[in-house]
Protein backbone atom coordinates (compact mmCIF):
# COMPACT_ATOMS: atom_id res chain seq x y z
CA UNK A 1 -169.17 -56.10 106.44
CA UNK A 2 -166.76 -55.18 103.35
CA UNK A 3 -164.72 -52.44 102.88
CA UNK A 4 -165.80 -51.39 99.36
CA UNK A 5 -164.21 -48.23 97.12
CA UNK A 6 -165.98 -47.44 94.05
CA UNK A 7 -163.62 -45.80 91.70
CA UNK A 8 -165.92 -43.37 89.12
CA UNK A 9 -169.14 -41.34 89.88
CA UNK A 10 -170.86 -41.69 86.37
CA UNK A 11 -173.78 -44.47 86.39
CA UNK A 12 -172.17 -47.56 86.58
CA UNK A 13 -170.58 -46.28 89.63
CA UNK A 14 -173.87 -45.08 91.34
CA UNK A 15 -175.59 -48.07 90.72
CA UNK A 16 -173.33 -50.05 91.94
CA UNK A 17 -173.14 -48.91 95.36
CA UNK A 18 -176.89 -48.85 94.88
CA UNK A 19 -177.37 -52.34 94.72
CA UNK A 20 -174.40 -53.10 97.17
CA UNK A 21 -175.61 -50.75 99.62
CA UNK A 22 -179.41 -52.40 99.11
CA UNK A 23 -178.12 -55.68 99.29
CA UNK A 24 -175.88 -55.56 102.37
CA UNK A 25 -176.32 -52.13 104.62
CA UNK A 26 -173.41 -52.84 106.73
CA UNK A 27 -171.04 -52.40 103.80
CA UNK A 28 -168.82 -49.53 104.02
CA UNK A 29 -168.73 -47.72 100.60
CA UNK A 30 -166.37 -44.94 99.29
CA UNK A 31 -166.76 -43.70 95.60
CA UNK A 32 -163.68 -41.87 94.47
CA UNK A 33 -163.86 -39.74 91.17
CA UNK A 34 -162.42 -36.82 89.67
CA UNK A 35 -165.56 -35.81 88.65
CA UNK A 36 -168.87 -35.48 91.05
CA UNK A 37 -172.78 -35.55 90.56
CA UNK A 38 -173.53 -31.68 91.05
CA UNK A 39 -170.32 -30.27 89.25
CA UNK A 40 -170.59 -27.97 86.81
CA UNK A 41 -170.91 -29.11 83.03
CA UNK A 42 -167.54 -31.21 82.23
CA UNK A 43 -166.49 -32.94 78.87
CA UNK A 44 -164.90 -35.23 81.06
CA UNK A 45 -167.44 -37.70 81.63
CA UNK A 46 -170.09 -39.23 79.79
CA UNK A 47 -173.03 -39.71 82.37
CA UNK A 48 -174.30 -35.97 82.44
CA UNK A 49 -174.38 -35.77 78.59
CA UNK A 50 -176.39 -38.73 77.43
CA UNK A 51 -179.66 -39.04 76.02
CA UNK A 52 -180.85 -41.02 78.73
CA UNK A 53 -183.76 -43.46 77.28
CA UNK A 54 -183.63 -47.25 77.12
CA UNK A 55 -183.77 -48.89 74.08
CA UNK A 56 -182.53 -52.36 73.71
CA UNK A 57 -179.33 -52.68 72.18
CA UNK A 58 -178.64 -56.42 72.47
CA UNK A 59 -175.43 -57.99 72.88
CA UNK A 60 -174.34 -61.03 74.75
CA UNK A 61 -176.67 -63.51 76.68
CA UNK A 62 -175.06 -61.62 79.63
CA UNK A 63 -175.95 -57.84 78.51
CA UNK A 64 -178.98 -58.48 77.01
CA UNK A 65 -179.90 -59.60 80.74
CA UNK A 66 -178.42 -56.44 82.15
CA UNK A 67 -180.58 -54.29 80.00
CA UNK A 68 -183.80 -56.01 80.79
CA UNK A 69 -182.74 -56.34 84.58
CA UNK A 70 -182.01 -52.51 84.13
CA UNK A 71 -185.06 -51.92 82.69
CA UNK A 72 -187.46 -53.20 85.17
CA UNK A 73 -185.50 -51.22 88.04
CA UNK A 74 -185.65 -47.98 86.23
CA UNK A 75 -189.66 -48.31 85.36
CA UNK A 76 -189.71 -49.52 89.26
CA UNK A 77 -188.23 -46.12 90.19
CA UNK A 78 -190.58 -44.45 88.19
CA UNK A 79 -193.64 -45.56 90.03
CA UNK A 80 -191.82 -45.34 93.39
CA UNK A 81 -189.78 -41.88 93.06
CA UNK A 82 -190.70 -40.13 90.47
CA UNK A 83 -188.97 -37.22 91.55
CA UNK A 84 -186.23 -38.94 90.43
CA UNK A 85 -186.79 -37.90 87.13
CA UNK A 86 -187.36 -41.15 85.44
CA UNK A 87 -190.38 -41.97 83.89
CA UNK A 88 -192.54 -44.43 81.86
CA UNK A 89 -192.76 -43.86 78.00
CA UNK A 90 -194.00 -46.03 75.39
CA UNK A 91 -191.15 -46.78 72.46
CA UNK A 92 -191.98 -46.95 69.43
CA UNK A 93 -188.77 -49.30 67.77
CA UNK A 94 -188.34 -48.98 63.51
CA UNK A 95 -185.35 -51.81 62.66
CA UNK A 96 -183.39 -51.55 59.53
CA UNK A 97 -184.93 -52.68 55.78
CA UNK A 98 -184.57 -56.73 55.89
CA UNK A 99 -185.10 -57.22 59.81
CA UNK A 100 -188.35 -59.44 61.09
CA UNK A 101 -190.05 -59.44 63.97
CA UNK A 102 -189.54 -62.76 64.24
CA UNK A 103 -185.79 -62.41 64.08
CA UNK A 104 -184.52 -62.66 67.50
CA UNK A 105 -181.08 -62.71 67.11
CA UNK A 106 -178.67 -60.05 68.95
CA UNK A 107 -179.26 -57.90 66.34
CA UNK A 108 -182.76 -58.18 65.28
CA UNK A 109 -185.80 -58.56 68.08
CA UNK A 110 -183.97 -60.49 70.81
CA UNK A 111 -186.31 -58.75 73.05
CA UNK A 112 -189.83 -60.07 71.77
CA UNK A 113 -191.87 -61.06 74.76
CA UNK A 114 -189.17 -60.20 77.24
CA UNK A 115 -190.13 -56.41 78.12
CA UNK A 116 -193.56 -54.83 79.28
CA UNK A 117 -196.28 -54.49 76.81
CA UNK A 118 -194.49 -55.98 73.43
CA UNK A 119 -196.66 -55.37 70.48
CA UNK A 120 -195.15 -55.94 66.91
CA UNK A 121 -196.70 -53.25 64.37
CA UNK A 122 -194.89 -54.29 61.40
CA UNK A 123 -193.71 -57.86 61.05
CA UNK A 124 -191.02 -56.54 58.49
CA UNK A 125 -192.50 -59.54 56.03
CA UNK A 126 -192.30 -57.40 53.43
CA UNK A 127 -188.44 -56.21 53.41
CA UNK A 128 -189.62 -53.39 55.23
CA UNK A 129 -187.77 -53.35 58.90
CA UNK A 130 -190.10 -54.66 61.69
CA UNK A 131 -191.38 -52.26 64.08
CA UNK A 132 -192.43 -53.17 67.75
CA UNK A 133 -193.34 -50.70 70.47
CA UNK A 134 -193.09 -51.73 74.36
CA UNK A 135 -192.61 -50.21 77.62
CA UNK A 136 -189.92 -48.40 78.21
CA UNK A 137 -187.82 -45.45 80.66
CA UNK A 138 -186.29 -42.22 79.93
CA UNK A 139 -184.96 -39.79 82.79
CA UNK A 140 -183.20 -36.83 83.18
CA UNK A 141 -179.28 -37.14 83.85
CA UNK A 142 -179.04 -33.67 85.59
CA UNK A 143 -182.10 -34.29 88.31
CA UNK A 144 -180.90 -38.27 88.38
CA UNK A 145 -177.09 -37.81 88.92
CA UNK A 146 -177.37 -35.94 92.11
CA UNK A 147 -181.07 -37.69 93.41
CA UNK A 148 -179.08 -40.81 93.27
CA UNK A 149 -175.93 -38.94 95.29
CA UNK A 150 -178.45 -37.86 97.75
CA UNK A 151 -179.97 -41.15 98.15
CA UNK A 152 -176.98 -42.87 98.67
CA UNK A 153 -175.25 -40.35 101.49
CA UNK A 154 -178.30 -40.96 103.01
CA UNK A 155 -177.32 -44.97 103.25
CA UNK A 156 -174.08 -43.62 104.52
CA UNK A 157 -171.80 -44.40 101.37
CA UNK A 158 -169.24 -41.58 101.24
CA UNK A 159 -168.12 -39.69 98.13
CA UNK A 160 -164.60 -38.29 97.90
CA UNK A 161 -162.88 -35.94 94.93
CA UNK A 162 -159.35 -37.44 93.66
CA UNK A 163 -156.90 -35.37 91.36
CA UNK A 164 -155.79 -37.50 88.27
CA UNK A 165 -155.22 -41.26 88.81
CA UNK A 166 -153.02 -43.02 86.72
CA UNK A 167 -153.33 -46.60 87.89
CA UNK A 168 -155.36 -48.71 89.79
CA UNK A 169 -152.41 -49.10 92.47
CA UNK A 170 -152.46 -45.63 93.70
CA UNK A 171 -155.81 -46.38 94.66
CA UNK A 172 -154.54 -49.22 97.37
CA UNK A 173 -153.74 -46.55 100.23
CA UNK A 174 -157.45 -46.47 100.95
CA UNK A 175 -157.56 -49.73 102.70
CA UNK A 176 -160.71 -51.49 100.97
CA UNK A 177 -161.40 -55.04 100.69
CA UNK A 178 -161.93 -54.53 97.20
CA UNK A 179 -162.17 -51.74 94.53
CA UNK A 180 -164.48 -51.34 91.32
CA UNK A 181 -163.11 -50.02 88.54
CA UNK A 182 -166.25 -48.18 86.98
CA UNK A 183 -163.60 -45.38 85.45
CA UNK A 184 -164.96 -46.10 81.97
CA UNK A 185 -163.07 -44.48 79.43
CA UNK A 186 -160.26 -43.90 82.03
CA UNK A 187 -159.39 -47.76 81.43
CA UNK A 188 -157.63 -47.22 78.48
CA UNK A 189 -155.14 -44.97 80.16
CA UNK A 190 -155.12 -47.01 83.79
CA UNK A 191 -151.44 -48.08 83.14
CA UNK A 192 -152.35 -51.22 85.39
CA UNK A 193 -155.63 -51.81 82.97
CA UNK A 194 -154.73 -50.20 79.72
CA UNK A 195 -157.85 -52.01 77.93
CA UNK A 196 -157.04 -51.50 74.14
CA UNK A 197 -160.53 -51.92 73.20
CA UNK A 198 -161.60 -49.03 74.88
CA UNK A 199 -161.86 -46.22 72.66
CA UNK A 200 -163.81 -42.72 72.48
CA UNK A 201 -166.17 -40.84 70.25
CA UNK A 202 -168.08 -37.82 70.77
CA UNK A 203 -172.31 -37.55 70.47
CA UNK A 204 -174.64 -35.00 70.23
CA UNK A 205 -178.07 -34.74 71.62
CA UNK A 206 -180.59 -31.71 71.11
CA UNK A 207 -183.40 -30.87 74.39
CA UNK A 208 -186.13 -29.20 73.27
CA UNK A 209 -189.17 -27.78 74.30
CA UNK A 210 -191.79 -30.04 73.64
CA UNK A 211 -195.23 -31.74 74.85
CA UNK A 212 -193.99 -35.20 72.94
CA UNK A 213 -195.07 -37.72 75.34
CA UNK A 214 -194.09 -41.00 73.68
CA UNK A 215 -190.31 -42.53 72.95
CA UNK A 216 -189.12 -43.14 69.01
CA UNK A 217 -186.50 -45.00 67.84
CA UNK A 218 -185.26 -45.33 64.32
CA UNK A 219 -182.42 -47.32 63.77
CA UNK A 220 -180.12 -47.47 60.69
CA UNK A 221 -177.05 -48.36 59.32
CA UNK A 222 -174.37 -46.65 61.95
CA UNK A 223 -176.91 -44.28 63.34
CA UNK A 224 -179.82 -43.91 65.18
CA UNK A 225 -182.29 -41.37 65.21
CA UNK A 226 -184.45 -40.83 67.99
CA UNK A 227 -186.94 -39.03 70.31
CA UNK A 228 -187.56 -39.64 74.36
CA UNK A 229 -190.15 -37.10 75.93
CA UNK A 230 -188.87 -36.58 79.50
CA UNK A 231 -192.81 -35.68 80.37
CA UNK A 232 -191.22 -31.93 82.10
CA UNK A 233 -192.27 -30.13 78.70
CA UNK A 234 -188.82 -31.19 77.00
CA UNK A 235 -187.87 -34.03 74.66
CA UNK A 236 -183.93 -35.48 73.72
CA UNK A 237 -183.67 -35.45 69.97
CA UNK A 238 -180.39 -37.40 68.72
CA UNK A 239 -178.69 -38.35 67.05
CA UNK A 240 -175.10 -37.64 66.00
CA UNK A 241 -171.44 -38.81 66.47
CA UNK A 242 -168.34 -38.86 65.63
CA UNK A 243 -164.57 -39.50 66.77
CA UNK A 244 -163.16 -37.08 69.40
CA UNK A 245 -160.32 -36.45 67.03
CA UNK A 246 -162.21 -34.17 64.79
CA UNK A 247 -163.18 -30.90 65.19
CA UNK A 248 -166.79 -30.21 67.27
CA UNK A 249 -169.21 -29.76 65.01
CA UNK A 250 -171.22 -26.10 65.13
CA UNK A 251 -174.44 -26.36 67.18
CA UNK A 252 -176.42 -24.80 64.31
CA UNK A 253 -175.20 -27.73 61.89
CA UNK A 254 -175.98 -30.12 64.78
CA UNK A 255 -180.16 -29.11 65.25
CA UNK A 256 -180.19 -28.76 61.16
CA UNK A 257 -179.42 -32.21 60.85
CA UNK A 258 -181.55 -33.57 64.02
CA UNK A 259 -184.36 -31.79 62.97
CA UNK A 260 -184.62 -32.53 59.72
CA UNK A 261 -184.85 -36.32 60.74
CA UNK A 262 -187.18 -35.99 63.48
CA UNK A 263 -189.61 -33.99 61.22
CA UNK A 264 -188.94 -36.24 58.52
CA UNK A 265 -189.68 -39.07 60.90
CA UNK A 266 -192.14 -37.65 63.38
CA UNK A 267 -194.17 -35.05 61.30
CA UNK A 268 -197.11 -34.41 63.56
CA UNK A 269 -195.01 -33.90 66.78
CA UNK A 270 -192.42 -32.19 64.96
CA UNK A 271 -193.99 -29.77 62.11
CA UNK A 272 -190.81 -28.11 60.67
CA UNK A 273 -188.04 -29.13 58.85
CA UNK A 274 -186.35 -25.79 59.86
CA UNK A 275 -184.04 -26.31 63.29
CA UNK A 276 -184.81 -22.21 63.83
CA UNK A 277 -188.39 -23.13 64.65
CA UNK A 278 -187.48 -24.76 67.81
CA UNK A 279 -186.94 -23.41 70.87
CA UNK A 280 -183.80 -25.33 72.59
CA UNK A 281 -183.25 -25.96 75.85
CA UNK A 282 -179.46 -27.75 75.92
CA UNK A 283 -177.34 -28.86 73.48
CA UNK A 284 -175.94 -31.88 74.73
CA UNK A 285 -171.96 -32.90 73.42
CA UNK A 286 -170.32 -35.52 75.41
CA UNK A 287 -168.24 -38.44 75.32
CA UNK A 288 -168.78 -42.07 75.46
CA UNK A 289 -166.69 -44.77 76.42
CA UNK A 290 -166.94 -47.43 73.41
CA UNK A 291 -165.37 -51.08 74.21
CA UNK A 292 -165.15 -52.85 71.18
CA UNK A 293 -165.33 -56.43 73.11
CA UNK A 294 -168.16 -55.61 75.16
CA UNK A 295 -168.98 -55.06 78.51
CA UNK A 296 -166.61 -55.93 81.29
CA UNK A 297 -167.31 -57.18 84.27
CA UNK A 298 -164.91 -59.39 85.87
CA UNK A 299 -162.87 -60.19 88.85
CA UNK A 300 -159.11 -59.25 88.71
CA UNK A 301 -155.75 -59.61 91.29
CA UNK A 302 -154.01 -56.33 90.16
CA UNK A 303 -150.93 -55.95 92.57
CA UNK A 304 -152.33 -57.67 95.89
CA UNK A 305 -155.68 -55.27 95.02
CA UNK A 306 -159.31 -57.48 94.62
CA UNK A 307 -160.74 -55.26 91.89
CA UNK A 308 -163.94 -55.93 89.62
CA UNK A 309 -164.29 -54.19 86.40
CA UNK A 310 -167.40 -52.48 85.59
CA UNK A 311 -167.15 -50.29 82.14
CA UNK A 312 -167.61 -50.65 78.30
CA UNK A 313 -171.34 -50.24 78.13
CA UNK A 314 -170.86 -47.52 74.94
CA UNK A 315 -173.93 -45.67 74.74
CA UNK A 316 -176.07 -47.68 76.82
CA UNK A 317 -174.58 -46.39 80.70
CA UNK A 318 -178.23 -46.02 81.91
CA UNK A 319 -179.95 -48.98 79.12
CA UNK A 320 -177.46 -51.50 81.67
CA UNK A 321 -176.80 -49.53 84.55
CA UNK A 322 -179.06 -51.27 87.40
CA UNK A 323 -178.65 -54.57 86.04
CA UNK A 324 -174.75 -54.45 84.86
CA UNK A 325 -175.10 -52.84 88.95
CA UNK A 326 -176.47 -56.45 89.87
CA UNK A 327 -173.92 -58.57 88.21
CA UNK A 328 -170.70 -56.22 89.58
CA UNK A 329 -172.41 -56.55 93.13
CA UNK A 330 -172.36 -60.41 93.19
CA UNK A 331 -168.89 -60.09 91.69
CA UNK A 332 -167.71 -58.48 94.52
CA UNK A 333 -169.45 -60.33 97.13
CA UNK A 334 -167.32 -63.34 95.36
CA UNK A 335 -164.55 -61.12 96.22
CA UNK A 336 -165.28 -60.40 100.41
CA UNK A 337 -165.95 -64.09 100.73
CA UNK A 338 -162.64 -64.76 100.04
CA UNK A 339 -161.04 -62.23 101.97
């Protein structure tokens, strides 16, 4: 048995104890955050603002594996619990003018073959962009975040509130064996982390009503626009972002310019051009964490503390969380063995 604090409540933080607790049920596991699944609306954390769909966003060897690893868990929970949230959806994935098929590299198709039901539409021979469509998951953060909670009290891990923490050191009076640093954004401030290539920006996300029952991605040059039907009568329409230092844009400006690409994209599921023909649901501005060097997850000695790192998945939280999960968990069994 390991004494095990989780430090962050967004996905990566869940997960993780998910797995851990799965793996080994005689674990003791505390998650410390400022921030709990349940709370009211914060701009503090990312997890209860994001889109929520996988795509696949590619990466290293090591996250592409995540993502795929993530994938098959989340379409798992689907069948399993689907009140949950999460469900099965069909993507439908348009890559950028110049980008085959048969281009597998970590920015083209690196996925071909390697998720359910891959089908290539377009082979992008023609200097069009390829387009595939597979098998993918889209959930619900605000039913998810606290189903997950539940599920895991149930397993007995605990969940405590903390005021402010400014390094990973005040976390030591707790006692574990080891800690996980799943703070996200929060590591660029640690002052026993301070990860320079952690930095912020701000997205939006518009939930509408709507019977759209498929998923549609449309990627470009710096943005993406896209469509995940949640199958509860609403869809996530994105999307936009910018840096946290400007000012937030106004809503209405917001659904003008999501709407205008989803109809422009998806005519026959979205019929107007004109964002006041839409009935919304939530308008969805959050934060991400962005690490410019990737995902980290690695062990670390930080004053006499065993901590593994667990943040910098940018906007894919839920496209790695099971999997990135999976690789923090046998990081910090690594860890116990050698305590």
């Amino acid at each position: 048995m390991g004494k095990i604090t989780i430090f962050g409540a967004g996905i990566t933080g869940l997960s993780t104890a998910f797995i851990l607790s799965q793996n080994n049920p005689s674990h003791a596991i505390t998650i410390v955050a400022r921030d709990l699944p349940g709370d009211d609306p914060s701009q503090n954390w990312a997890s209860p603002w994001a889109c929520a769909g996988w795509v696949a966003l590619g990466g290293t060897p090591l996250e592409q594996e995540m993502q795929l690893t993530a994938l098959t868990f989340l379409r798992r929970l689907a069948l399993d619990h689907p009140e949950s949230s999460v469900r099965c959806v069909e993507l439908t994935d348009i890559f950028p003018d110049g980008v085959k098929a048969n281009d597998t590299s970590p920015g083209g198709v690196w996925f071909s073959g390697r998720v359910p039901d891959f089908e290539v539409i377009h082979d992008g021979s023609d200097g069009e962009g390829a387009k595939v469509k597979y098998g993918s998951a889209v959930l619900t953060p605000g039913v998810f975040l606290p189903w997950l909670k539940a599920r895991l009290e149930e397993r007995g891990v605990k969940f405590v509130r903390v005021a402010e923490v400014k390094a990973l050191g005040e976390l030591t009076c707790l006692g574990h064996d080891v800690l996980v640093n799943a703070s996200g954004l929060a590591s660029l401030t640690l002052l026993d982390v301070w990860d320079e290539s952690v930095v912020m920006d701000r997205t939006y996300v518009c939930v509408v009503k709507s019977e759209y029952p498929f998923a549609h991605v449309k990627r470009g040059a710096g943005i993406y626009t896209y469509a995940f039907g949640r199958g509860d009568g609403t869809a996530a329409l994105g999307g936009v972002s910018d840096s946290p230092v400007e000012e937030v844009k106004p809503t209405w400006t917001v659904r003008t310019d999501i709407m205008s690409r989803m109809h422009a994209t998806l005519p026959s599921h979205f019929p107007s051009s004109e964002a006041s023909y839409y009935k919304y649901v939530e308008d969805l501005v959050g934060i991400r964490p962005m690490r410019l060097a990737g995902v980290r997850t690695e062990k670390q000695d930080i004053n006499g503390q065993k901590v593994v790192h667990a943040y910098g998945t940018t906007i894919g939280g839920y496209i790695h969380s099971f999997g990135l999960a999976q690789v923090v968990a046998r990081l910090v069994e690594e860890s116990l063995s050698m305590v």
